[in-house]
N, C-alpha and C. Protein backbone atom coordinates (compact mmCIF):
# COMPACT_ATOMS: atom_id res chain seq x y z
N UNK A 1 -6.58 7.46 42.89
CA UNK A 1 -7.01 7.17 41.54
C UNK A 1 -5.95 6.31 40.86
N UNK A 2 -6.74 5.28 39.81
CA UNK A 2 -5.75 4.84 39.51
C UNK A 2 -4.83 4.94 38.26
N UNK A 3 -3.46 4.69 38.49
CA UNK A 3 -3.14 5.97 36.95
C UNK A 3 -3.59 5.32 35.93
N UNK A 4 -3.76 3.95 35.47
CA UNK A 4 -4.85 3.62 34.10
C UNK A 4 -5.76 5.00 33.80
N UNK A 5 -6.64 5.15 35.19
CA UNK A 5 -7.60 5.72 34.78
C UNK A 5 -7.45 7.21 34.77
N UNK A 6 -6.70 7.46 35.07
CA UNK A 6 -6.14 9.05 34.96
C UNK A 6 -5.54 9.58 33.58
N UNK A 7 -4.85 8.38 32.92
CA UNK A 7 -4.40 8.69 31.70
C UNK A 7 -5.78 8.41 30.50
N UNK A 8 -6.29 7.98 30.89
CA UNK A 8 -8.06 8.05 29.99
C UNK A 8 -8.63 9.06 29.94
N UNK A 9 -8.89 9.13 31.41
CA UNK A 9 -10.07 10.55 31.58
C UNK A 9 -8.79 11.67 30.50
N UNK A 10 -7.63 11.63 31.13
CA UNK A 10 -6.60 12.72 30.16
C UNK A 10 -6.95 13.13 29.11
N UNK A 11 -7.04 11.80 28.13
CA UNK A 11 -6.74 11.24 27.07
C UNK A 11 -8.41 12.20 26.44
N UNK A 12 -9.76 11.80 26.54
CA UNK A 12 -11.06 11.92 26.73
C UNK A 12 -10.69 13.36 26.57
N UNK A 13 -10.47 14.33 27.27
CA UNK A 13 -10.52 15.28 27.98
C UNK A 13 -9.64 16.30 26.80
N UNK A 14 -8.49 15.51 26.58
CA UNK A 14 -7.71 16.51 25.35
C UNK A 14 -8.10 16.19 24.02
N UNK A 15 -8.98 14.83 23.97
CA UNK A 15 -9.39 14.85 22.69
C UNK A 15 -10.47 15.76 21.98
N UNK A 16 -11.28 16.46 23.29
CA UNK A 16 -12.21 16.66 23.36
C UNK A 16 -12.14 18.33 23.23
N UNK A 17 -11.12 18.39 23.46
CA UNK A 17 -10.62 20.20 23.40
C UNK A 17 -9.93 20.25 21.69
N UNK A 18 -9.71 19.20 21.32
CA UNK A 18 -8.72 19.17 20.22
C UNK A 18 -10.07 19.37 19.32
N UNK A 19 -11.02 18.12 19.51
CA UNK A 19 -12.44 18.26 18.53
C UNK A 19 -13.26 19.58 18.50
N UNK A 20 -13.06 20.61 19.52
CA UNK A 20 -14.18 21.37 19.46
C UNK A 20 -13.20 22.38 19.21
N UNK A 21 -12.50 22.73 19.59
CA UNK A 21 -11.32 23.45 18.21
C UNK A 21 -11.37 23.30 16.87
N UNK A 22 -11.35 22.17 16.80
CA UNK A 22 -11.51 21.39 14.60
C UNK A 22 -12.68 22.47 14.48
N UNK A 23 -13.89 21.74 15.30
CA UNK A 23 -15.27 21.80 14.77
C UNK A 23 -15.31 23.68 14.97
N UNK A 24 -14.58 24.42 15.54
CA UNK A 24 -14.95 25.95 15.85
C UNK A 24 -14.60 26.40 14.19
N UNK A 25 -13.09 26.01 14.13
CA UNK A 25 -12.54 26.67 12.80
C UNK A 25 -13.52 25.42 12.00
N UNK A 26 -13.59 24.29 11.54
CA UNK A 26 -14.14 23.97 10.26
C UNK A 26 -15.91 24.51 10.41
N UNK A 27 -16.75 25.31 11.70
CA UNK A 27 -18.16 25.43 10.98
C UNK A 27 -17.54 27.32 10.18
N UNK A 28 -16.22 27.56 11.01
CA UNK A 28 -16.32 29.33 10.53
C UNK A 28 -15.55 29.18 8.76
N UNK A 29 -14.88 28.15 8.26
CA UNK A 29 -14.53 28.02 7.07
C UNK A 29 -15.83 27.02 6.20
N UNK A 30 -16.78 26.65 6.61
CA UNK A 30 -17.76 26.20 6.69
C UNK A 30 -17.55 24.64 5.48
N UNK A 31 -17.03 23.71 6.38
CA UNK A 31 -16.25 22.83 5.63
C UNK A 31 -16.48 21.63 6.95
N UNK A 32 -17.43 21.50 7.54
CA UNK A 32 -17.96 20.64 8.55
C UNK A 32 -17.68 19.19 7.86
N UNK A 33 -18.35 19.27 6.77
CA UNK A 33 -18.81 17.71 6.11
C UNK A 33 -17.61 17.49 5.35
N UNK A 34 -16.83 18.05 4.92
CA UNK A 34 -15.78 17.62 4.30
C UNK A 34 -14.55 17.27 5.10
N UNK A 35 -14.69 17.90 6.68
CA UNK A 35 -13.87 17.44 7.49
C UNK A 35 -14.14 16.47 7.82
N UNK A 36 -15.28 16.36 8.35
CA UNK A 36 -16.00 14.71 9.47
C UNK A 36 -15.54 13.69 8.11
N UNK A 37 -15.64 13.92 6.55
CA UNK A 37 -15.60 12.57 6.14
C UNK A 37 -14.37 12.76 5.69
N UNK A 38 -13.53 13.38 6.00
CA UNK A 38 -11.85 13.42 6.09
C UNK A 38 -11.32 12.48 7.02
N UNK A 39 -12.26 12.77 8.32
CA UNK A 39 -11.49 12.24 9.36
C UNK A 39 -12.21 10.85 9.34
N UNK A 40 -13.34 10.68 9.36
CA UNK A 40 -13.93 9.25 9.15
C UNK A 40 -13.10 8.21 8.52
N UNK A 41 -12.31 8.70 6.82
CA UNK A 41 -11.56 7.86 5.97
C UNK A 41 -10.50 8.05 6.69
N UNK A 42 -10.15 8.92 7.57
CA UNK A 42 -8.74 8.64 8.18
C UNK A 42 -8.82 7.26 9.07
N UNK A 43 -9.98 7.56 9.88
CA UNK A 43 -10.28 6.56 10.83
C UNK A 43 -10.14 4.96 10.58
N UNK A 44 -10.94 5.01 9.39
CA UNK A 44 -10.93 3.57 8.61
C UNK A 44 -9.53 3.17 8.08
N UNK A 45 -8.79 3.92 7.62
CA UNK A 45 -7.77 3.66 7.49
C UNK A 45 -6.49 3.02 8.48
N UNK A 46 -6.72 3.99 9.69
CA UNK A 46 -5.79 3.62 11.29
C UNK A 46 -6.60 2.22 11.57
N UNK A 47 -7.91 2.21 11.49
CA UNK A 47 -7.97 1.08 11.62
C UNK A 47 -7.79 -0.19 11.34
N UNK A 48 -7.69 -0.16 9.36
CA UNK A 48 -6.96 -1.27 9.01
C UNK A 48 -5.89 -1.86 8.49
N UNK A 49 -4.76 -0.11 9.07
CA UNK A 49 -3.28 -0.36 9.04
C UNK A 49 -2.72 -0.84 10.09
N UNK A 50 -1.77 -1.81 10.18
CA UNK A 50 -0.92 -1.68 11.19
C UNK A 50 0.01 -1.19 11.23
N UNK A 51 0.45 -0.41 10.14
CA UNK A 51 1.74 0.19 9.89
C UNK A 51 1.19 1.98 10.51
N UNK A 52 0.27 2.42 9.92
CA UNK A 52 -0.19 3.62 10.43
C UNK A 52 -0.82 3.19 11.97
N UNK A 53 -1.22 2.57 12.40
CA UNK A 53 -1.60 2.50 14.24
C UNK A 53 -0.20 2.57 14.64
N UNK A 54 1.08 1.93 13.81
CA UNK A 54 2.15 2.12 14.60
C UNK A 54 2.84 3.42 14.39
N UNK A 55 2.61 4.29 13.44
CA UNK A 55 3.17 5.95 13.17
C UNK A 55 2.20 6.46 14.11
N UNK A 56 1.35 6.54 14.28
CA UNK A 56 0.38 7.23 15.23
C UNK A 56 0.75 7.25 17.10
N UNK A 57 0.93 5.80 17.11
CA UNK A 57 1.32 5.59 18.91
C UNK A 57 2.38 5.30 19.26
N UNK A 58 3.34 5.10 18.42
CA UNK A 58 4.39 4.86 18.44
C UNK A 58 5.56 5.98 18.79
N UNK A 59 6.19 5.92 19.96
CA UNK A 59 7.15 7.28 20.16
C UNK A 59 8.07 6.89 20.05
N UNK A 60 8.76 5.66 19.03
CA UNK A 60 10.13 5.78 18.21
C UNK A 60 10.03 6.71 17.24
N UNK A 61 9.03 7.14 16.16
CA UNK A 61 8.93 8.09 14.77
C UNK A 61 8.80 9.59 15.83
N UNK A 62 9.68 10.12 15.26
CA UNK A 62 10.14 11.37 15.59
C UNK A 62 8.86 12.37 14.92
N UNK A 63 8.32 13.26 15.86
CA UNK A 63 7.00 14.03 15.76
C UNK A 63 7.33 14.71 14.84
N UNK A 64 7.99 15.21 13.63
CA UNK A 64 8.35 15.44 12.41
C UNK A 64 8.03 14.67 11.45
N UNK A 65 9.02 13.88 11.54
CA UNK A 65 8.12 12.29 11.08
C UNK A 65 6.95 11.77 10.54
N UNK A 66 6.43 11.91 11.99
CA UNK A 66 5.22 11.58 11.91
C UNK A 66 3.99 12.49 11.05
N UNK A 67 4.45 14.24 11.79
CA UNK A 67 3.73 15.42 10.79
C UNK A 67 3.55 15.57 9.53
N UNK A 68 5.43 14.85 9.06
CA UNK A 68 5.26 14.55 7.22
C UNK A 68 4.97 13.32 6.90
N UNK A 69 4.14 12.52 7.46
CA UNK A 69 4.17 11.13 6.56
C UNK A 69 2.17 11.53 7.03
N UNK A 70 1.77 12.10 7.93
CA UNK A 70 0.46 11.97 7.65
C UNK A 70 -0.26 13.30 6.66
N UNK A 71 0.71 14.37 6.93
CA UNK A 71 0.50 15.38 5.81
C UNK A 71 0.59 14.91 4.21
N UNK A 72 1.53 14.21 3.73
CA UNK A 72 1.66 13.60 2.81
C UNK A 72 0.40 12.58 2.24
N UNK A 73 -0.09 11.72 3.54
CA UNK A 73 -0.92 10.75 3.20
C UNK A 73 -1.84 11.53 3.01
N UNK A 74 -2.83 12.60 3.84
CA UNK A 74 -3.85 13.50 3.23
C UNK A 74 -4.17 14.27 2.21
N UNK A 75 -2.85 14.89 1.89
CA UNK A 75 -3.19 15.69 0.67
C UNK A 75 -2.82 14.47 -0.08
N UNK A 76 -2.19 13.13 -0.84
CA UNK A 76 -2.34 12.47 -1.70
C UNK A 76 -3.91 12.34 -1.77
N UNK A 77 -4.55 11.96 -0.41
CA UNK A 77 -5.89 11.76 -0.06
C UNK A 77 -6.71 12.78 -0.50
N UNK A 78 -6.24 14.06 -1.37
CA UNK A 78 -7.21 14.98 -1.18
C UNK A 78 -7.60 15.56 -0.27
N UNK A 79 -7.21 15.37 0.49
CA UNK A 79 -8.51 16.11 2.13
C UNK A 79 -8.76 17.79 1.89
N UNK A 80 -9.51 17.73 2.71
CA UNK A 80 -9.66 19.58 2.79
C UNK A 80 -8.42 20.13 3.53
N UNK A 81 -7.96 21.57 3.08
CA UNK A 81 -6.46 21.82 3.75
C UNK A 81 -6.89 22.02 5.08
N UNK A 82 -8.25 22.12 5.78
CA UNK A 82 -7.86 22.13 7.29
C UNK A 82 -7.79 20.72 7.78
N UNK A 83 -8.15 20.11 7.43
CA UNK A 83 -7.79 18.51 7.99
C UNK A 83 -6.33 18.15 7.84
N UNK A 84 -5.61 18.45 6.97
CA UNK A 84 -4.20 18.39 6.58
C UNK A 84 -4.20 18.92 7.96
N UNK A 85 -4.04 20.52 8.02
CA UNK A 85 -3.39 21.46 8.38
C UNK A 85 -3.34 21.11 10.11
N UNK A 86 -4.71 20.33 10.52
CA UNK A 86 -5.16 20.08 12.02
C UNK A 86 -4.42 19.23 12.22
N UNK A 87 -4.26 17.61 11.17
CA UNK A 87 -3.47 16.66 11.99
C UNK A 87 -1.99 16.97 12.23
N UNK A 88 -1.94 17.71 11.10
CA UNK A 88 -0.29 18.02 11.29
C UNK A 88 -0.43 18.84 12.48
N UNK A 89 -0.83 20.04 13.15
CA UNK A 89 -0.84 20.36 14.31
C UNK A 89 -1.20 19.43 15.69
N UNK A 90 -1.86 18.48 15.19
CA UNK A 90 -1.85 17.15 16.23
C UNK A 90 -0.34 16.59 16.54
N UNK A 91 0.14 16.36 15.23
CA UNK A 91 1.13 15.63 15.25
C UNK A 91 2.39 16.45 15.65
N UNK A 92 2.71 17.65 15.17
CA UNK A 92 3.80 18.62 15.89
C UNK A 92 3.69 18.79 17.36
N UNK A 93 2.11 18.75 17.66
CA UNK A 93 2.37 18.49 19.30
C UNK A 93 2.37 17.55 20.23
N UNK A 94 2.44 16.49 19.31
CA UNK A 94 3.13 15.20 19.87
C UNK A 94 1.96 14.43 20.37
N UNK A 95 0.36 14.60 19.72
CA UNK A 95 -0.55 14.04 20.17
C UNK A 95 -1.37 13.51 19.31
N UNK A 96 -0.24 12.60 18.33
CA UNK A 96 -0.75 11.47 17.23
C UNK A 96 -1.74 10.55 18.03
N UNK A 97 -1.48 10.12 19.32
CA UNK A 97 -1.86 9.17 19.95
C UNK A 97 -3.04 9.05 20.20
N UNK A 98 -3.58 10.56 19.85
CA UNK A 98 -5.19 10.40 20.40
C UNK A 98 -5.71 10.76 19.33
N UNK A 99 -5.25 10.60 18.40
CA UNK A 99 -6.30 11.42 17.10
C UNK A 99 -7.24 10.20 16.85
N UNK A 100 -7.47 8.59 16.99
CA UNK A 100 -8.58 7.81 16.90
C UNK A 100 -9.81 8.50 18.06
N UNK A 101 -9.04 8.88 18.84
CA UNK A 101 -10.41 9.80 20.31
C UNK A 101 -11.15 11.02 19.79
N UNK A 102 -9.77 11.59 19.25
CA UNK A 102 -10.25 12.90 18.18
C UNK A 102 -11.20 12.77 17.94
N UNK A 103 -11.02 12.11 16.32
CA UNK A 103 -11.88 11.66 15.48
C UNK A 103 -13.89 11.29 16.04
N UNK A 104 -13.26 10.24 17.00
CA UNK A 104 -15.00 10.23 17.29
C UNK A 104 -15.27 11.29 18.41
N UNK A 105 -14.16 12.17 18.57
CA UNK A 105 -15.08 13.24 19.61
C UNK A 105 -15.71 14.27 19.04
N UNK A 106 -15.17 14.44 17.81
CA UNK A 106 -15.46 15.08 16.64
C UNK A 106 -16.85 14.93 15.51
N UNK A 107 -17.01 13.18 15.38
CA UNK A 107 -18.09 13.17 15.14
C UNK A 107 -19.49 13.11 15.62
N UNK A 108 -18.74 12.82 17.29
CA UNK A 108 -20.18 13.01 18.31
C UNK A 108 -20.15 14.23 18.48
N UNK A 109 -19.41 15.53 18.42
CA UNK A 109 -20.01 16.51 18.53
C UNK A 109 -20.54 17.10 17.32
N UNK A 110 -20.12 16.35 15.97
CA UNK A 110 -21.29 17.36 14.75
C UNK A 110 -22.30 16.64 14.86
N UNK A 111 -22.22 15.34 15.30
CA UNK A 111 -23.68 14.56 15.77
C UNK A 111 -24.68 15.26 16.24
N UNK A 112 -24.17 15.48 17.70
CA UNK A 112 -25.18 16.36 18.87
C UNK A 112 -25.16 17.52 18.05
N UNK A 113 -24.46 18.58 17.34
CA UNK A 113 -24.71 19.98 17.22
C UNK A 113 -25.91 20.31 16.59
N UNK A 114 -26.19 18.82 15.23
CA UNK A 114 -27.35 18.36 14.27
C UNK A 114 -27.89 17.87 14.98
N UNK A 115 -28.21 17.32 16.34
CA UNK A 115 -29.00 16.63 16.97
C UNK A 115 -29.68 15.63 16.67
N UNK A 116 -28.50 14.96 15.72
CA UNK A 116 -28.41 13.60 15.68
C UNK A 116 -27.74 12.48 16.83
N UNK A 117 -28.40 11.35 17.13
CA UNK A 117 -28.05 10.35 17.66
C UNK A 117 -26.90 8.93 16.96
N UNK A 118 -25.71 9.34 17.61
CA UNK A 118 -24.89 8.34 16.75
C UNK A 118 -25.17 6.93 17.92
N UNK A 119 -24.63 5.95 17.22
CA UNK A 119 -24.63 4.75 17.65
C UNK A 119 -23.36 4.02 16.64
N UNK A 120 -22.61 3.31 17.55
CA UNK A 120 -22.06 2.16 17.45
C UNK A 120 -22.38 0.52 17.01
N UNK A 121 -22.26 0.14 15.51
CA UNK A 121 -22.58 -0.86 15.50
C UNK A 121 -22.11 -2.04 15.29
N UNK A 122 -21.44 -3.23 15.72
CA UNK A 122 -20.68 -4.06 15.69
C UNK A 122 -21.27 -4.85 15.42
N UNK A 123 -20.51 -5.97 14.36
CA UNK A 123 -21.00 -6.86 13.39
C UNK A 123 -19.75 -7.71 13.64
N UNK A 124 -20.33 -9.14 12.74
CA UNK A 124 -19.57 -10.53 13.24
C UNK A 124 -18.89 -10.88 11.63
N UNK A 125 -19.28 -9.96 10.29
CA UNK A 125 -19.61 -9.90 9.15
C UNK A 125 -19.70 -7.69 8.83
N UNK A 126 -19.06 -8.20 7.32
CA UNK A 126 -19.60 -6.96 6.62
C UNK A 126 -20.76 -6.66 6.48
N UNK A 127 -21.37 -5.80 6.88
CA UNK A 127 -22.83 -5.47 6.33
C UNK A 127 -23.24 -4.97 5.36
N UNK A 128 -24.10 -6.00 4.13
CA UNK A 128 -24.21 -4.67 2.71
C UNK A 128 -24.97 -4.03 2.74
N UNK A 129 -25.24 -2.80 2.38
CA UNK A 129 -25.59 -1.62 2.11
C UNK A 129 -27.57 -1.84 2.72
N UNK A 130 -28.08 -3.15 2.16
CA UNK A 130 -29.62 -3.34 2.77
C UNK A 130 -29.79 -3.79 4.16
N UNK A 131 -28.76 -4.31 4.80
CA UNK A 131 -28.83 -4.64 6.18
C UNK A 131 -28.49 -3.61 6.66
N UNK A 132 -27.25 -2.31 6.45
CA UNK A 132 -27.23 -1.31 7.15
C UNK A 132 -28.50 -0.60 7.27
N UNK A 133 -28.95 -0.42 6.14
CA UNK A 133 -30.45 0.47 6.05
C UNK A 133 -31.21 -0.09 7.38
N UNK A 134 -31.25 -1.54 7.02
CA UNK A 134 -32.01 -2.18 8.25
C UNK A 134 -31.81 -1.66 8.96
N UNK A 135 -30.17 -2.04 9.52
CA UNK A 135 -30.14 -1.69 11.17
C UNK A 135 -30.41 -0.61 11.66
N UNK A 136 -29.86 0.64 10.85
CA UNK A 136 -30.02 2.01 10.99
C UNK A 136 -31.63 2.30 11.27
N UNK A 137 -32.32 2.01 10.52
CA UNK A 137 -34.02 2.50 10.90
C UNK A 137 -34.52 1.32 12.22
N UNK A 138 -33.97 0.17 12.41
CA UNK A 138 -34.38 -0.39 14.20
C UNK A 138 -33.34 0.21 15.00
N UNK A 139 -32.28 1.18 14.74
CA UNK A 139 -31.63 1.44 16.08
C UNK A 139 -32.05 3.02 16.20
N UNK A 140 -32.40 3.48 14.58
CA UNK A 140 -33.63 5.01 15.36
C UNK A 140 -35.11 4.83 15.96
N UNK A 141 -35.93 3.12 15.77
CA UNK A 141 -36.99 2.96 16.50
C UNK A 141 -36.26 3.18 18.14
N UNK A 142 -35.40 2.40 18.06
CA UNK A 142 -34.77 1.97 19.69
C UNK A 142 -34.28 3.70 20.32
N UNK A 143 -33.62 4.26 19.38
CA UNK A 143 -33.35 5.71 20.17
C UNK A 143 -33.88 6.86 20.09
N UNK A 144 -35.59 6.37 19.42
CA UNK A 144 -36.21 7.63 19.16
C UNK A 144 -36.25 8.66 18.64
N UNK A 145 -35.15 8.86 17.32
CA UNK A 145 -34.58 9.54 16.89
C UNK A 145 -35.33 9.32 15.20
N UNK A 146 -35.20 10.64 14.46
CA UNK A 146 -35.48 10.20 13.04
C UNK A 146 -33.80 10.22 12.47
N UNK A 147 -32.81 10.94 12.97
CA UNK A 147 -31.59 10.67 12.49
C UNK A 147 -31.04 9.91 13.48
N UNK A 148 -30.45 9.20 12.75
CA UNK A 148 -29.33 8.56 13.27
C UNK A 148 -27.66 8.08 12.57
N UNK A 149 -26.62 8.16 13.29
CA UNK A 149 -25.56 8.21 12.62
C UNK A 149 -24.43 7.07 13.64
N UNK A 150 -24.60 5.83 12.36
CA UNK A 150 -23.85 4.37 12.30
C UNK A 150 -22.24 4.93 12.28
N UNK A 151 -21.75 4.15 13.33
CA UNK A 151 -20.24 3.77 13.73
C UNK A 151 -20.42 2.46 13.33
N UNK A 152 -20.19 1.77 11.79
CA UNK A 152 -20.25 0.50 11.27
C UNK A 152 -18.35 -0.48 11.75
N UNK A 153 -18.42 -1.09 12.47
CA UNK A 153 -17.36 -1.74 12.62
C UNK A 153 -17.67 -3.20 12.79
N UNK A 154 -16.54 -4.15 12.71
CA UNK A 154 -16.72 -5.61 12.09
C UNK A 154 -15.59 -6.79 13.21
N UNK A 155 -16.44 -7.15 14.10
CA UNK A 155 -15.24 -8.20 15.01
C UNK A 155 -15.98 -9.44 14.92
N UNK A 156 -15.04 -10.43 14.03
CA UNK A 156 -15.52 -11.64 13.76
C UNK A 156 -15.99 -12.38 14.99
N UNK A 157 -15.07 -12.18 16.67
CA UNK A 157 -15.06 -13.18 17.49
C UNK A 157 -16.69 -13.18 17.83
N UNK A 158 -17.46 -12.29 17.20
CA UNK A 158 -18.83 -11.89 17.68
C UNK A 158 -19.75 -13.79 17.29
N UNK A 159 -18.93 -13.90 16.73
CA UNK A 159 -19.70 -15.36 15.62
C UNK A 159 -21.20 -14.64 14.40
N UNK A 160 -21.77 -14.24 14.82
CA UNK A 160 -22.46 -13.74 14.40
C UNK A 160 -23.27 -12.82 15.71
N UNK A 161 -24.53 -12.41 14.85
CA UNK A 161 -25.45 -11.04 15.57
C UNK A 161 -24.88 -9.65 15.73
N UNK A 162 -25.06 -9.00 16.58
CA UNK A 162 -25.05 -7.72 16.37
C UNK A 162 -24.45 -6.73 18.29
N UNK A 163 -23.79 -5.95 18.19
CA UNK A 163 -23.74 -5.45 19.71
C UNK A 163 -24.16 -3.91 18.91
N UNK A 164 -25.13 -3.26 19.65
CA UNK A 164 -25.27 -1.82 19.31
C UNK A 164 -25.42 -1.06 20.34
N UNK A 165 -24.48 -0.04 20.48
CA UNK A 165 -24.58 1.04 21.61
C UNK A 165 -24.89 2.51 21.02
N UNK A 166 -25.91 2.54 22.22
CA UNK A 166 -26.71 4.14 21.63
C UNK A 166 -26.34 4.69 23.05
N UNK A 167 -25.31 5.94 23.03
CA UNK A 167 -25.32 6.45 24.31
C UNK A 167 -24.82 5.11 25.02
N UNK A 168 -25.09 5.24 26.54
CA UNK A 168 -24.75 4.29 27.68
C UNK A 168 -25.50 2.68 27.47
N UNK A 169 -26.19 3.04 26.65
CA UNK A 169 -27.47 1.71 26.47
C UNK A 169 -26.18 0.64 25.79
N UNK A 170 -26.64 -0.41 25.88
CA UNK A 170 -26.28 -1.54 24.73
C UNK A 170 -26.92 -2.43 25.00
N UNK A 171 -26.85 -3.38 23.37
CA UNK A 171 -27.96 -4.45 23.00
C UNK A 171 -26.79 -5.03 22.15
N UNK A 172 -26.87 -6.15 22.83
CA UNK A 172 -26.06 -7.40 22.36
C UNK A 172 -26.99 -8.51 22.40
N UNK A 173 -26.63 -8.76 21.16
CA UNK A 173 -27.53 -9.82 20.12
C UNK A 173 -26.69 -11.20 19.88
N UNK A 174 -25.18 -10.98 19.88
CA UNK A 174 -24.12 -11.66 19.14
C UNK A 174 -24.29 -13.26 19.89
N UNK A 175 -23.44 -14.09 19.21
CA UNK A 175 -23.72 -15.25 19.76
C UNK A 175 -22.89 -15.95 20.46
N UNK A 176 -21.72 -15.12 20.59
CA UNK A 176 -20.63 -14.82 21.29
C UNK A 176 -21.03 -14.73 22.61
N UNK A 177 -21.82 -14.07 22.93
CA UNK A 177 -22.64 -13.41 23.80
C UNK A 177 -23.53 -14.61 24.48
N UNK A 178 -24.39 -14.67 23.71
CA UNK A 178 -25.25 -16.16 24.09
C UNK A 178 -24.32 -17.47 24.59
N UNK A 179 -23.74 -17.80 23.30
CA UNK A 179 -22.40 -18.69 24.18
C UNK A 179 -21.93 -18.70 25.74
N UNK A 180 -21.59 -17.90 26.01
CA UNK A 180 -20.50 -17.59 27.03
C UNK A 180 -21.54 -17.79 28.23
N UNK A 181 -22.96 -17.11 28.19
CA UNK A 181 -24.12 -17.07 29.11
C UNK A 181 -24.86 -18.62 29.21
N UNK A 182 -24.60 -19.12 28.28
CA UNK A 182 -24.94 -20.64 27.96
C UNK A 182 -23.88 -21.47 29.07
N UNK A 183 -22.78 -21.28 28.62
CA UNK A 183 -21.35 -21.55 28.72
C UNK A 183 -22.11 -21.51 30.90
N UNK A 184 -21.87 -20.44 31.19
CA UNK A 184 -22.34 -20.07 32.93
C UNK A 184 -23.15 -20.76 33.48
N UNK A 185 -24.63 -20.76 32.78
CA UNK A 185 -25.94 -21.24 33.20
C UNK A 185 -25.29 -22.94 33.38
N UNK A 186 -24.26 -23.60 32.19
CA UNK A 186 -24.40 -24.88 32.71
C UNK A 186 -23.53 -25.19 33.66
N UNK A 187 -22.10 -24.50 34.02
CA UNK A 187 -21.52 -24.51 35.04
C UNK A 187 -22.41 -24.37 36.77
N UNK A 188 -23.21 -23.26 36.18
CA UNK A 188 -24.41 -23.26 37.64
C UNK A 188 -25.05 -24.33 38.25
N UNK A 189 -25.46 -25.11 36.66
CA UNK A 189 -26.47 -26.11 37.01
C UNK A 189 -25.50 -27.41 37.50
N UNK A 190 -24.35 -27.48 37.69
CA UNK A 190 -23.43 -28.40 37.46
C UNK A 190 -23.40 -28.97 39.26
C-alpha cells in the first residue's frame, strides 16, 4: 500500500470516529443544529483564511497554542460550549489537522441520520440566493430526494458552469471541463 494512501484512509477513518463522538454527545445535549452550523462557519472560515489553514496543519504552533487561539476564536464566535469544548479536545490531541474531514464527516452523518442527501456544489462564481434555490431543487430531481443539503463552494478555474457530486455520481457542466475535452478531440483529429 501506498503510504499517500494509508495516511488518507487514516485520516477518513479518525475523522470519522471524532464526528460520531460530536454527533453522540451533541444529539444527548440536544444541540445538533447549533453544532453542524458551528462547525459549518468554522469551515468557511479555514477556508478563507490562510492564516487559520496554517494554525490548523501546521506543527510549528504548539498544540496549546493552537487549543487557545481556536477556543478563543469560538467563544468570541459565540458557538455552543460543546463545539468550543470538542475543538479544543481536537486540538489538545494534536488533531487540528483533520478537523476540515471532521467537519464534513459530521455533516454527512446528521445528513444520513435525517436522511437527507448532501451534495457538493462547485461554482465558477458566487451563487445568489435564486440560483442556489435553483440548483438545490435540480440536484434533488437528479438524487431523488425531497431533501437535500448544498456543500456551496466557488473555484473560479471552473470558467463558468457547475461540477455537482451526489454520493459517487458527478455532473460536470463547467467549461473548464468542455475546454480541456475540446482541447483532446482536436489533438485526436490532428
Amino acid at each position: 500500500m501506498e503510504k499517500g494512501k494509508d495516511v488518507s484512509s487514516n485520516a477518513k477513518g479518525l475523522a470519522g470516529r471524532y464526528a460520531g463522538a460530536l454527533y453522540d454527545l451533541a444529539e444527548d445535549a440536544k444541540s445538533v443544529d447549533a453544532v453542524l452550523a458551528d462547525l459549518k462557519s468554522l469551515a468557511e472560515l479555514i477556508e478563507a483564511h490562510d492564516d487559520l489553514k496554517a494554525v490548523i496543519s501546521s506543527p510549528i504552533y504548539a498544540q496549546a497554542d493552537q487549543a487557545a487561539a481556536m477556543t478563543a476564536m469560538l467563544e468570541k464566535a459565540k458557538a455552543n460550549p460543546l463545539t468550543v469544548k470538542f475543538v479544543g479536545a481536537v486540538a489538545g490531541n494534536s488533531r487540528l489537522f483533520v478537523l476540515p474531514q471532521i467537519i464534513s464527516a459530521f455533516a454527512e452523518l446528521v445528513a444520513n441520520r435525517r436522511g437527507e442527501i448532501t451534495a457538493e456544489v462547485v461554482s465558477a462564481v458566487e451563487l445568489d440566493a435564486s440560483r442556489q434555490a435553483a440548483v438545490e431543487k435540480t440536484v434533488a430531481k437528479l438524487a431523488g430526494a425531497e431533501t437535500v443539503s448544498l456543500s456551496m463552494r466557488v473555484d473560479p478555474s471552473l470558467i463558468g458552469g457547475l461540477i455537482v457530486r451526489i454520493g459517487s455520481k458527478m455532473f460536470d457542466t463547467s467549461i473548464k471541463t468542455k475546454l480541456n475535452r475540446l482541447e483532446a478531440a482536436m489533438k485526436g483529429a490532428m
